[in-house]
N, C-alpha and C. Protein backbone atom coordinates (compact mmCIF):
# COMPACT_ATOMS: atom_id res chain seq x y z
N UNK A 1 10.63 -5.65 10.64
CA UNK A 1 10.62 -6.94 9.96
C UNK A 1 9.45 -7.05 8.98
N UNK A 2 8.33 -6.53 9.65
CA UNK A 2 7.36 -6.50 8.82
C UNK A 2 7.00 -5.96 7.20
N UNK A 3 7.77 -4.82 7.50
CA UNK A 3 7.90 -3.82 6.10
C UNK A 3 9.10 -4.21 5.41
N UNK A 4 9.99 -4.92 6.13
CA UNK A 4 11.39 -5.50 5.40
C UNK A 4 10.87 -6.52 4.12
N UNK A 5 9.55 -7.43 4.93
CA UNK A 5 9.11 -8.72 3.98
C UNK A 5 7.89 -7.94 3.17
N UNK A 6 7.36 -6.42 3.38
CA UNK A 6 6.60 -6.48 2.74
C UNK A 6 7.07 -5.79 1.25
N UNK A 7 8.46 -4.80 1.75
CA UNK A 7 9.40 -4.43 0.43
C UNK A 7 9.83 -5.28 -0.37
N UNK A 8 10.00 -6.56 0.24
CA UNK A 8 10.61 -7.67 -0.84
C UNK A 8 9.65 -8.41 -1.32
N UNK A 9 8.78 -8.29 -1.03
CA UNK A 9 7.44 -8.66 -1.63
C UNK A 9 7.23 -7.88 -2.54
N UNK A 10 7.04 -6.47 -2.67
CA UNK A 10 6.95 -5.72 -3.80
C UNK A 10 7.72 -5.38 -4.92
N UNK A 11 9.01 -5.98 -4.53
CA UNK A 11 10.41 -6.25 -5.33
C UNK A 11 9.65 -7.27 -6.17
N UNK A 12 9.58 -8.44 -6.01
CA UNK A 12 9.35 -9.90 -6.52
C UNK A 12 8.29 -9.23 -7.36
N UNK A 13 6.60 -8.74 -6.68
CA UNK A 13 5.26 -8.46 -7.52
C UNK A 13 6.06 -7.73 -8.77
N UNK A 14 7.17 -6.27 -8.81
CA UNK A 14 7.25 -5.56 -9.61
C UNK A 14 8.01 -6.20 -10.71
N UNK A 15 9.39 -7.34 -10.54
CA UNK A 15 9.93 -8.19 -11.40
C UNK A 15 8.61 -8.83 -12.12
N UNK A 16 7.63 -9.61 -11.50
CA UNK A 16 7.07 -10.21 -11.86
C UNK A 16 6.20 -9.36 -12.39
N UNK A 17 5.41 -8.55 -12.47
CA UNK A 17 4.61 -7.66 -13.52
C UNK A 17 5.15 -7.43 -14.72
N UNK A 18 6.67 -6.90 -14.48
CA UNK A 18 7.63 -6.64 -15.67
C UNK A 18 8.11 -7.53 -16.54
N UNK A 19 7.71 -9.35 -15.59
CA UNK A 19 7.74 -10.04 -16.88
C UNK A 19 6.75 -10.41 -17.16
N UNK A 20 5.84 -10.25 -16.73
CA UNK A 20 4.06 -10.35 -17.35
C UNK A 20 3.63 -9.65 -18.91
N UNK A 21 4.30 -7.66 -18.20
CA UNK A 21 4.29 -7.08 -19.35
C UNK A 21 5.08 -7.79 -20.78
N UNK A 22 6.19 -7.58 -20.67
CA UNK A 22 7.28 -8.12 -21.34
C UNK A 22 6.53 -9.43 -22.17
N UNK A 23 6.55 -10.58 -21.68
CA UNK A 23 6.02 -11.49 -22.37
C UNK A 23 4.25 -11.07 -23.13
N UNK A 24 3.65 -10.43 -22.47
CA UNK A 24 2.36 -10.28 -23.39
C UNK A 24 3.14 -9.06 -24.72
N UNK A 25 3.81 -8.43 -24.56
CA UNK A 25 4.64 -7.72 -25.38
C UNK A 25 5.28 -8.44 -26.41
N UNK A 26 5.89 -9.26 -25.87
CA UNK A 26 6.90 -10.19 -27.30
C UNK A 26 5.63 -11.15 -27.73
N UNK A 27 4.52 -11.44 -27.28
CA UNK A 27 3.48 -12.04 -27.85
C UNK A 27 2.91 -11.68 -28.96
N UNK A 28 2.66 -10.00 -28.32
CA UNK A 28 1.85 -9.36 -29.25
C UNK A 28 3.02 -9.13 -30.85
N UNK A 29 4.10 -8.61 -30.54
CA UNK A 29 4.86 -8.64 -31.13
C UNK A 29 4.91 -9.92 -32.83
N UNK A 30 5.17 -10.72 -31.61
CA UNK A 30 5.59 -12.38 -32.34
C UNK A 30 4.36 -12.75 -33.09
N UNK A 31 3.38 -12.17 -32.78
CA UNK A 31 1.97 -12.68 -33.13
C UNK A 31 1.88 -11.88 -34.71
N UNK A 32 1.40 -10.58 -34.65
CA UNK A 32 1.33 -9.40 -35.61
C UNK A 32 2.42 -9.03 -36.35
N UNK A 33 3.86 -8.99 -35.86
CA UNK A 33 4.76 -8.64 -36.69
C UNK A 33 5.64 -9.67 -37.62
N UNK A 34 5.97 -10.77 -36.55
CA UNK A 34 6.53 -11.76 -37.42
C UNK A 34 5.60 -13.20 -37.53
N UNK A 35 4.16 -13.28 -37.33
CA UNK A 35 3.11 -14.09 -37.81
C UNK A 35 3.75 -15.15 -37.20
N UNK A 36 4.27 -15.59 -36.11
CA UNK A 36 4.67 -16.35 -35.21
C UNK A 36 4.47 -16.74 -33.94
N UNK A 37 2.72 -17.16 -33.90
CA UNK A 37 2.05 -16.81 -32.19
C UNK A 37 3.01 -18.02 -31.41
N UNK A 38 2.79 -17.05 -30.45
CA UNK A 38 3.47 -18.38 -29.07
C UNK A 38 2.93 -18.69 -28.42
N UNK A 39 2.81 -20.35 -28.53
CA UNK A 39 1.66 -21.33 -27.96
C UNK A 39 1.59 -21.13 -26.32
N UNK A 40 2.50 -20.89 -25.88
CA UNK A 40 2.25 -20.81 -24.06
C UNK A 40 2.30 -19.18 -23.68
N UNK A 41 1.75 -18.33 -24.15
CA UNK A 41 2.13 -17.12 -23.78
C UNK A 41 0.73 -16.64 -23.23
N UNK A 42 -0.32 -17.02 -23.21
CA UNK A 42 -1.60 -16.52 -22.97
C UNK A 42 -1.43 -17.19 -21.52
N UNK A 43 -1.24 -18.66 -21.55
CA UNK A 43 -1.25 -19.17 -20.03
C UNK A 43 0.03 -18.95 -19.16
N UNK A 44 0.89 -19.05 -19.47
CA UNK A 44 2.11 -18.21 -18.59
C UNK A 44 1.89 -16.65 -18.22
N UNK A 45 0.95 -16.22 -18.83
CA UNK A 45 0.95 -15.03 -18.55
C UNK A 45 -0.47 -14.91 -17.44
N UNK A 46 -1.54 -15.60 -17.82
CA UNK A 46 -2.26 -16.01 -16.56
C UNK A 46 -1.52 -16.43 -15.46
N UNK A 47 -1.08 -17.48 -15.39
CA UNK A 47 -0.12 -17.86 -14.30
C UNK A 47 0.63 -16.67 -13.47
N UNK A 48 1.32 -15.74 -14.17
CA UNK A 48 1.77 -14.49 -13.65
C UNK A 48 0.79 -13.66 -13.32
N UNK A 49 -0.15 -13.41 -13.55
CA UNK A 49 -1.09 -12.87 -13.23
C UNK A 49 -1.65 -13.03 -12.40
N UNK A 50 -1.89 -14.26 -11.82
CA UNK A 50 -2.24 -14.71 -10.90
C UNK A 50 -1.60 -14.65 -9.54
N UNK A 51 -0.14 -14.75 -10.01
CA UNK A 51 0.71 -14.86 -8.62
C UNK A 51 0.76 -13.40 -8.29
N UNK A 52 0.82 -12.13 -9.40
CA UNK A 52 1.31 -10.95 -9.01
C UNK A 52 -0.36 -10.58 -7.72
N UNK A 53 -1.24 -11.23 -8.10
CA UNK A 53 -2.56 -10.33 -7.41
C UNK A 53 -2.12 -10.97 -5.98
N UNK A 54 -2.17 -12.52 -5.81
CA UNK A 54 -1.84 -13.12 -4.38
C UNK A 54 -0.31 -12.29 -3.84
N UNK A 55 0.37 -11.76 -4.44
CA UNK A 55 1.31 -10.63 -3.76
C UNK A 55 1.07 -9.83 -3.11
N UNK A 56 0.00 -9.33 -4.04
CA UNK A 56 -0.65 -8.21 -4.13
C UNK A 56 -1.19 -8.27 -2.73
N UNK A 57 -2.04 -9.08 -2.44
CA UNK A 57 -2.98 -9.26 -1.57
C UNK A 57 -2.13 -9.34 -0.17
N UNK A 58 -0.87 -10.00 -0.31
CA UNK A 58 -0.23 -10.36 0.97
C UNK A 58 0.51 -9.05 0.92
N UNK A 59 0.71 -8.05 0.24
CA UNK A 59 1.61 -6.93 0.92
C UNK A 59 0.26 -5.97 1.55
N UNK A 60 -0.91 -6.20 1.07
CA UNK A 60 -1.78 -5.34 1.59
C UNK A 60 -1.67 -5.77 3.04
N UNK A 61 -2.17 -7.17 3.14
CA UNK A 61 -1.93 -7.42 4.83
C UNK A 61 -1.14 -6.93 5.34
N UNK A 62 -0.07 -7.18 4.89
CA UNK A 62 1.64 -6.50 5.81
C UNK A 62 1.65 -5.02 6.10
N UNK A 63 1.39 -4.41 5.08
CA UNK A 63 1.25 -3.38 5.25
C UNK A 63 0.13 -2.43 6.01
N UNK A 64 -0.73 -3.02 6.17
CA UNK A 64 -2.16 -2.97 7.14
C UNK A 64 -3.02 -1.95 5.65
N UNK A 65 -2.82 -2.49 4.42
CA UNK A 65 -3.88 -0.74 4.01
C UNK A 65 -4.56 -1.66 3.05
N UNK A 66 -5.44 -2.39 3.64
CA UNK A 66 -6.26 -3.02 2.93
C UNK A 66 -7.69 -2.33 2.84
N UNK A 67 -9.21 -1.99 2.16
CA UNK A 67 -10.10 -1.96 1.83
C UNK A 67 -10.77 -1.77 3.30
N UNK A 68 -11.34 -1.14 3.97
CA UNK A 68 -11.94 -1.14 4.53
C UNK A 68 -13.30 -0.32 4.78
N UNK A 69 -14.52 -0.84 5.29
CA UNK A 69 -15.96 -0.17 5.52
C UNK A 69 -16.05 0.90 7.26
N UNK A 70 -15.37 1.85 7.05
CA UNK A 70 -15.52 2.20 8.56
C UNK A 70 -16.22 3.20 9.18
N UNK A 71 -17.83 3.03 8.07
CA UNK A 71 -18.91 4.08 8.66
C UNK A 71 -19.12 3.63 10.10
N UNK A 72 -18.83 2.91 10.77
CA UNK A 72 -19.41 2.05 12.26
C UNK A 72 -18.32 2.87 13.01
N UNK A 73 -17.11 2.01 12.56
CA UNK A 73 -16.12 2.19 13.54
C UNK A 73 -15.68 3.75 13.67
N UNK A 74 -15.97 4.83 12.66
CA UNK A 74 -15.09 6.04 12.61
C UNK A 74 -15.85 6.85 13.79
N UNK A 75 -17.26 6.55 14.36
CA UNK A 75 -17.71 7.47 14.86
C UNK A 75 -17.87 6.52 16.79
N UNK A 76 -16.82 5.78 16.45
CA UNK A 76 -16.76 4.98 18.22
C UNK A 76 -15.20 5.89 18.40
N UNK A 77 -15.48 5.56 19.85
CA UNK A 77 -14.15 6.35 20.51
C UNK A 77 -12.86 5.01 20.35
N UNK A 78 -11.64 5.47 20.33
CA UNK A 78 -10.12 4.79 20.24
C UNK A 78 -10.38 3.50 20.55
N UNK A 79 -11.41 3.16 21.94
CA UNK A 79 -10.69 2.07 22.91
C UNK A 79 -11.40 0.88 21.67
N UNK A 80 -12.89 1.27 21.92
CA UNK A 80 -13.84 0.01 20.78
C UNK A 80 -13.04 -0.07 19.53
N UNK A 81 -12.36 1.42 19.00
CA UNK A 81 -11.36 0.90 17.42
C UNK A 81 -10.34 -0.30 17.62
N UNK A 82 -10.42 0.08 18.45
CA UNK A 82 -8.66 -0.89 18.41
C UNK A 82 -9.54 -2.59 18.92
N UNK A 83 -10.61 -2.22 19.92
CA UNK A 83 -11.25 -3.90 19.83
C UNK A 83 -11.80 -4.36 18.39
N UNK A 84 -12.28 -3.53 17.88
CA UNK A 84 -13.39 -3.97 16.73
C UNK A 84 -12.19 -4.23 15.22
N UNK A 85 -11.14 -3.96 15.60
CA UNK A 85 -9.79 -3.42 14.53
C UNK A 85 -8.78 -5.17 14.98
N UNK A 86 -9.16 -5.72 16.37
CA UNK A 86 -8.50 -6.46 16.99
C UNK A 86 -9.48 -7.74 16.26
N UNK A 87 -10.88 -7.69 16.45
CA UNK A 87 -11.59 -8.32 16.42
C UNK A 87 -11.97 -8.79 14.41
N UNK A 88 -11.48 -7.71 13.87
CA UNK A 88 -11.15 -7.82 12.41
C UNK A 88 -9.95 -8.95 12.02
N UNK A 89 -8.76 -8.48 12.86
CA UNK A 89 -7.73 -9.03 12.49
C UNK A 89 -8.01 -11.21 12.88
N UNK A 90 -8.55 -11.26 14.05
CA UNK A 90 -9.50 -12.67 14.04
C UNK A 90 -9.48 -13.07 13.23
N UNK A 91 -10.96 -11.81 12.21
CA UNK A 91 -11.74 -12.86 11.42
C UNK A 91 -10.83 -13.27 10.32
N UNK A 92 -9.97 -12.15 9.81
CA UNK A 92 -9.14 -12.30 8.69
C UNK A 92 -8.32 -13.30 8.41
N UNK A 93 -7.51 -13.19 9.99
CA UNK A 93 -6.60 -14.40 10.26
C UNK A 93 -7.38 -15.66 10.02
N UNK A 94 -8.53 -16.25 11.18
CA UNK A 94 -9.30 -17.40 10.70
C UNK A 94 -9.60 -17.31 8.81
N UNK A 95 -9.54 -16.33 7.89
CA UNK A 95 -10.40 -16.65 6.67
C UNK A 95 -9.09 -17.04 6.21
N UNK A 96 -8.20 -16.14 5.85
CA UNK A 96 -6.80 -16.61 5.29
C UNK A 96 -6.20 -18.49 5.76
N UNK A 97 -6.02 -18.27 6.88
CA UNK A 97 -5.52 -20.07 7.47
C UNK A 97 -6.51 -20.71 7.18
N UNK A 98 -7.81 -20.76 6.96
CA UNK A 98 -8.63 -21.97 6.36
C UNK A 98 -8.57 -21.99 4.70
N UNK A 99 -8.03 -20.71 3.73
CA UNK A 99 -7.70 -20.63 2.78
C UNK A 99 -6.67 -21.15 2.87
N UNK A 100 -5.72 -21.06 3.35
CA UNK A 100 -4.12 -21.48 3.23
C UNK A 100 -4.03 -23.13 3.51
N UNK A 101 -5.42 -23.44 4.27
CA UNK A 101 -5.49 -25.11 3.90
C UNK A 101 -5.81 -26.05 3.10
N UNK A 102 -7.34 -25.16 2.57
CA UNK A 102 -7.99 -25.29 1.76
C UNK A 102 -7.37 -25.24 0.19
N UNK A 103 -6.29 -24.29 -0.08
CA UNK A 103 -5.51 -24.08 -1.19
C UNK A 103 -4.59 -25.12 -1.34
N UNK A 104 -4.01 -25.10 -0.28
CA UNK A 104 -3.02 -26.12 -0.13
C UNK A 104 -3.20 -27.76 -0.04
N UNK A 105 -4.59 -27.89 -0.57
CA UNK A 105 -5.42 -29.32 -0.73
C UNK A 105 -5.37 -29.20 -2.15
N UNK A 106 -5.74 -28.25 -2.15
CA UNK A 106 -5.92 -28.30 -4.16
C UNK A 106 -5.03 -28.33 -4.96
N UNK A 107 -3.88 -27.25 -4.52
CA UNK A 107 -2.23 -27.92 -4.97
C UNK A 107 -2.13 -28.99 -4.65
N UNK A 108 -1.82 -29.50 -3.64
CA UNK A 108 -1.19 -30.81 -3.58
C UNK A 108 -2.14 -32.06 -4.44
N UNK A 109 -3.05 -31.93 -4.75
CA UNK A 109 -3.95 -32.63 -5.51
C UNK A 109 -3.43 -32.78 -6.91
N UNK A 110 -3.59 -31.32 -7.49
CA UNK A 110 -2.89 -30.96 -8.76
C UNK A 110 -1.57 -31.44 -8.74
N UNK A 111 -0.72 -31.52 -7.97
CA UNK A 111 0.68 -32.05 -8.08
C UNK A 111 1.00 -33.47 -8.47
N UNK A 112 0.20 -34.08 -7.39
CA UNK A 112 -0.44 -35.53 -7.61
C UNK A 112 -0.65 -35.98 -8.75
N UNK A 113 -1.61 -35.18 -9.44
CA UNK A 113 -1.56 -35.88 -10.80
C UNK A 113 -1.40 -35.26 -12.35
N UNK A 114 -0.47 -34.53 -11.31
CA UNK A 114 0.30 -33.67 -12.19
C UNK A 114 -0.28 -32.97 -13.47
N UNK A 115 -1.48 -32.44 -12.94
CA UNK A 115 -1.79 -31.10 -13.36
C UNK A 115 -0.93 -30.43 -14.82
N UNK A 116 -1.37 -30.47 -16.06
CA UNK A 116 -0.93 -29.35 -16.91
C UNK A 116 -2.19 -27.98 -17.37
N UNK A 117 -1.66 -27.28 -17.59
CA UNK A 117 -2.25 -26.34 -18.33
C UNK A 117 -2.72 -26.55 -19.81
N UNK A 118 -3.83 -26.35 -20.62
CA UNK A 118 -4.28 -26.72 -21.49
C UNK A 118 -4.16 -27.02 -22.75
N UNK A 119 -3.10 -25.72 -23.15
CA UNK A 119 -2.71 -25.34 -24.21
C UNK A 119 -1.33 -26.42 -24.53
N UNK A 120 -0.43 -24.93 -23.40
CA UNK A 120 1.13 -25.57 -24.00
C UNK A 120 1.88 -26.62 -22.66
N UNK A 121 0.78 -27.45 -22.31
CA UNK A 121 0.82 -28.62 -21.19
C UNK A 121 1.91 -27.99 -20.16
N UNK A 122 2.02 -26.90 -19.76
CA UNK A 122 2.85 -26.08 -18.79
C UNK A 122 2.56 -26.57 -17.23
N UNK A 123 2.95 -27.17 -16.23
CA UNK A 123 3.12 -27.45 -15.07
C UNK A 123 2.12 -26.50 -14.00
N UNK A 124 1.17 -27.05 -14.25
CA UNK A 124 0.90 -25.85 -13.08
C UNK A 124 0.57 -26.19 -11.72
N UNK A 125 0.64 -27.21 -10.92
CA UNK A 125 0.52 -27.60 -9.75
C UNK A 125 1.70 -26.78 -8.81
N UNK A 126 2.99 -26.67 -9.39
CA UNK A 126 4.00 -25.49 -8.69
C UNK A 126 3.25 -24.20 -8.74
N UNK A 127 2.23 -23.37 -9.78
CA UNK A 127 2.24 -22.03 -9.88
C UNK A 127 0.84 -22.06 -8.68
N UNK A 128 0.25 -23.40 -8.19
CA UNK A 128 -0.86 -23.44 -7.13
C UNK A 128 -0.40 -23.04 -5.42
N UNK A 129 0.84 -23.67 -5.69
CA UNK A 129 1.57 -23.50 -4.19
C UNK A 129 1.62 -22.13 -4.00
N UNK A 130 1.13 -20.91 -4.57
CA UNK A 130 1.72 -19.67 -4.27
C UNK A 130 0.43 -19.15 -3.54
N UNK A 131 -0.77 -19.88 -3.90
CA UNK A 131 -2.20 -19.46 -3.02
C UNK A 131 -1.92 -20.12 -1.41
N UNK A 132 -1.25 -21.19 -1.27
CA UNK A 132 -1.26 -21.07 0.08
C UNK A 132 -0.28 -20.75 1.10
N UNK A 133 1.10 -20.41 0.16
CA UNK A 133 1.81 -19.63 1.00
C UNK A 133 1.41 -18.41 1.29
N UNK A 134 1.27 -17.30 0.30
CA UNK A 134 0.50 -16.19 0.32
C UNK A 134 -0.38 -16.10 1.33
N UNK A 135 -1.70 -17.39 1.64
CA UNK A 135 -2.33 -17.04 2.81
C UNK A 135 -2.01 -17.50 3.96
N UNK A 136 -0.87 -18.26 3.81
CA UNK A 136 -0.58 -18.65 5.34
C UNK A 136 0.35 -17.43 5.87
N UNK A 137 0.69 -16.66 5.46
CA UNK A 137 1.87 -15.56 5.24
C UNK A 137 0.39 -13.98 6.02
N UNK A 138 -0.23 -14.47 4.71
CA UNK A 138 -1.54 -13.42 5.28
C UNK A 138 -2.26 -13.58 6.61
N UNK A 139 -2.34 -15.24 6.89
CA UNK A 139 -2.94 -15.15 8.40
C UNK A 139 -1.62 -14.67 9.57
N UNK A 140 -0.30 -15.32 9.07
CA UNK A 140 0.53 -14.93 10.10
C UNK A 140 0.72 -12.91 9.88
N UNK A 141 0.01 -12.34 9.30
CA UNK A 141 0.46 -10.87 9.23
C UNK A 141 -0.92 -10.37 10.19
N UNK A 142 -2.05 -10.91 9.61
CA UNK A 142 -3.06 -10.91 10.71
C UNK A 142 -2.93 -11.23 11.91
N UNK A 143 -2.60 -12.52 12.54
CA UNK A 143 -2.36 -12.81 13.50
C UNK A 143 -1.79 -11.53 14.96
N UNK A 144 -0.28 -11.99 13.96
CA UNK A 144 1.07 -10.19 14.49
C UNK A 144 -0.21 -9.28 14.87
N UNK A 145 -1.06 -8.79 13.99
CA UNK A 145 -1.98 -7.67 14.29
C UNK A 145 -2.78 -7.57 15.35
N UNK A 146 -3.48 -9.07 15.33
CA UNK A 146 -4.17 -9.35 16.78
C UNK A 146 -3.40 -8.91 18.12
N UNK A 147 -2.37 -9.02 18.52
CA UNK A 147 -1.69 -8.59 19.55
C UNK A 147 -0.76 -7.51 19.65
N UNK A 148 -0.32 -6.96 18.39
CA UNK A 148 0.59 -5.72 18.54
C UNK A 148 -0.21 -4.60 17.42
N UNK A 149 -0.12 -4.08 17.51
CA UNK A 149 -0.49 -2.70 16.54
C UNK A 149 0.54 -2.43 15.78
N UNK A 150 1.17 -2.56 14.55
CA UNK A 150 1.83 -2.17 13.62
C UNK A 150 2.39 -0.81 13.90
N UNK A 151 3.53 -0.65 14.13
CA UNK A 151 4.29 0.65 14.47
C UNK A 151 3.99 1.90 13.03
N UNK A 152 4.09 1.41 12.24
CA UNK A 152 2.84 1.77 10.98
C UNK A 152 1.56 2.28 11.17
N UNK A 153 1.10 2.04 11.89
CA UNK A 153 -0.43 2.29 11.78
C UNK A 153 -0.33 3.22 12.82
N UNK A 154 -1.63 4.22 12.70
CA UNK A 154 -2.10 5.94 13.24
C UNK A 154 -2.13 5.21 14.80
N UNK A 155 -2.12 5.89 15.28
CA UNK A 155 -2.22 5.33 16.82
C UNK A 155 -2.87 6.39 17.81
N UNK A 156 -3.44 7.23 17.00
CA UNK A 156 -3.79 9.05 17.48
C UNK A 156 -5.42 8.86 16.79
N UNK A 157 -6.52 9.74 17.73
CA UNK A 157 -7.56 10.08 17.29
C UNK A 157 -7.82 10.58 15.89
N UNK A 158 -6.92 11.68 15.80
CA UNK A 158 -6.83 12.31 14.27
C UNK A 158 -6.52 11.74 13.31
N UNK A 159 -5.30 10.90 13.36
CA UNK A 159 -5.14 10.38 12.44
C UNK A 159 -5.12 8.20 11.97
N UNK A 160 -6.09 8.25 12.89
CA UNK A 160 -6.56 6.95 13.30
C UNK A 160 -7.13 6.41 11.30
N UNK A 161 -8.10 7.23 11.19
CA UNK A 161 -8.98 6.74 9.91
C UNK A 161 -7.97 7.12 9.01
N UNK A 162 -7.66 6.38 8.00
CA UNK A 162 -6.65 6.64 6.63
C UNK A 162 -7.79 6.49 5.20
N UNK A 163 -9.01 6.96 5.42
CA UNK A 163 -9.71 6.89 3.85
C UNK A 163 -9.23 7.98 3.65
N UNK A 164 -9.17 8.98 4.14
CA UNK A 164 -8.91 10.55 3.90
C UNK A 164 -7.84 10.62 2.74
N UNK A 165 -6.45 9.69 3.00
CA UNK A 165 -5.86 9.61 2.15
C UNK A 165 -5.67 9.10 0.96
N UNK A 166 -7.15 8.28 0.81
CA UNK A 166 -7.30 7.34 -0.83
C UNK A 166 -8.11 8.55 -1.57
């Protein structure tokens, strides 16, 4: 289930990059070739930009291959990895769900009073809602982690640490 939502997650990020590209493309285009800039194309394209990284960020959770510092942990034996790996997934979970509230104050704020974008007065209190689904999505992938180990993830001494492979 996990990798089911994190493939369709990367479906959506890759549409959505492709129209990120695409539109800074017919920009550049519209701009230089036919001397015809388009007034909302710098901030729609922020806007996409924005949502593709919070994707971004929630397939890393799902997928467990996020950034990690593990001069500490690589040289403890299995049992402390999996506490100190347990004890990660906590903090993450707690940072994400107080983000996912915290975000979700600031959208709903922006919605309220209905929020435009600067330029081409584009709606953006909808493109805010995607910071706190994203982290409520991220604490519930953390969470899952706290109690089960991702059938995904090394589960063996040897192949426990994955920097080897970046």
């Amino acid at each position: 289930m996990v990798r089911a939502c994190s493939r369709l997650f990367k479906i959506c990020g890759a549409l959505l990059t492709a129209g990120f590209l695409s539109l800074i493309f017919y920009a550049v285009l519209s701009r230089y070739l036919f001397s015809r800039p388009i007034n909302y194309s710098d901030e729609l394209a922020a806007l996409l930009f924005v949502t593709c990284a919070f994707i971004g960020i929630l397939c890393s959770a799902l997928d467990n291959d996020h950034i990690e510092i593990n001069i500490a942990t690589s040289k403890m034996k299995m049992g402390w990895r999996s506490i100190f790996k347990r004890l990660s997934a906590v903090i993450c979970t707690i940072f994400f769900g107080f983000f996912a509230y915290q975000s979700y104050i600031f959208a709903e704020f922006s919605r309220q009073i209905g929020a435009l974008t600067e330029g081409a007065a584009l709606p953006i209190s909808y493109w805010m809602y995607v910071m706190p689904v994203a982290s409520a999505m991220g604490a519930i992938a953390y969470a899952y982690r706290i109690f089960f180990v991702p059938s995904f993830a090394p589960t063996t001494e040897d192949n426990y640490d994955r920097s080897a492979e970046n």
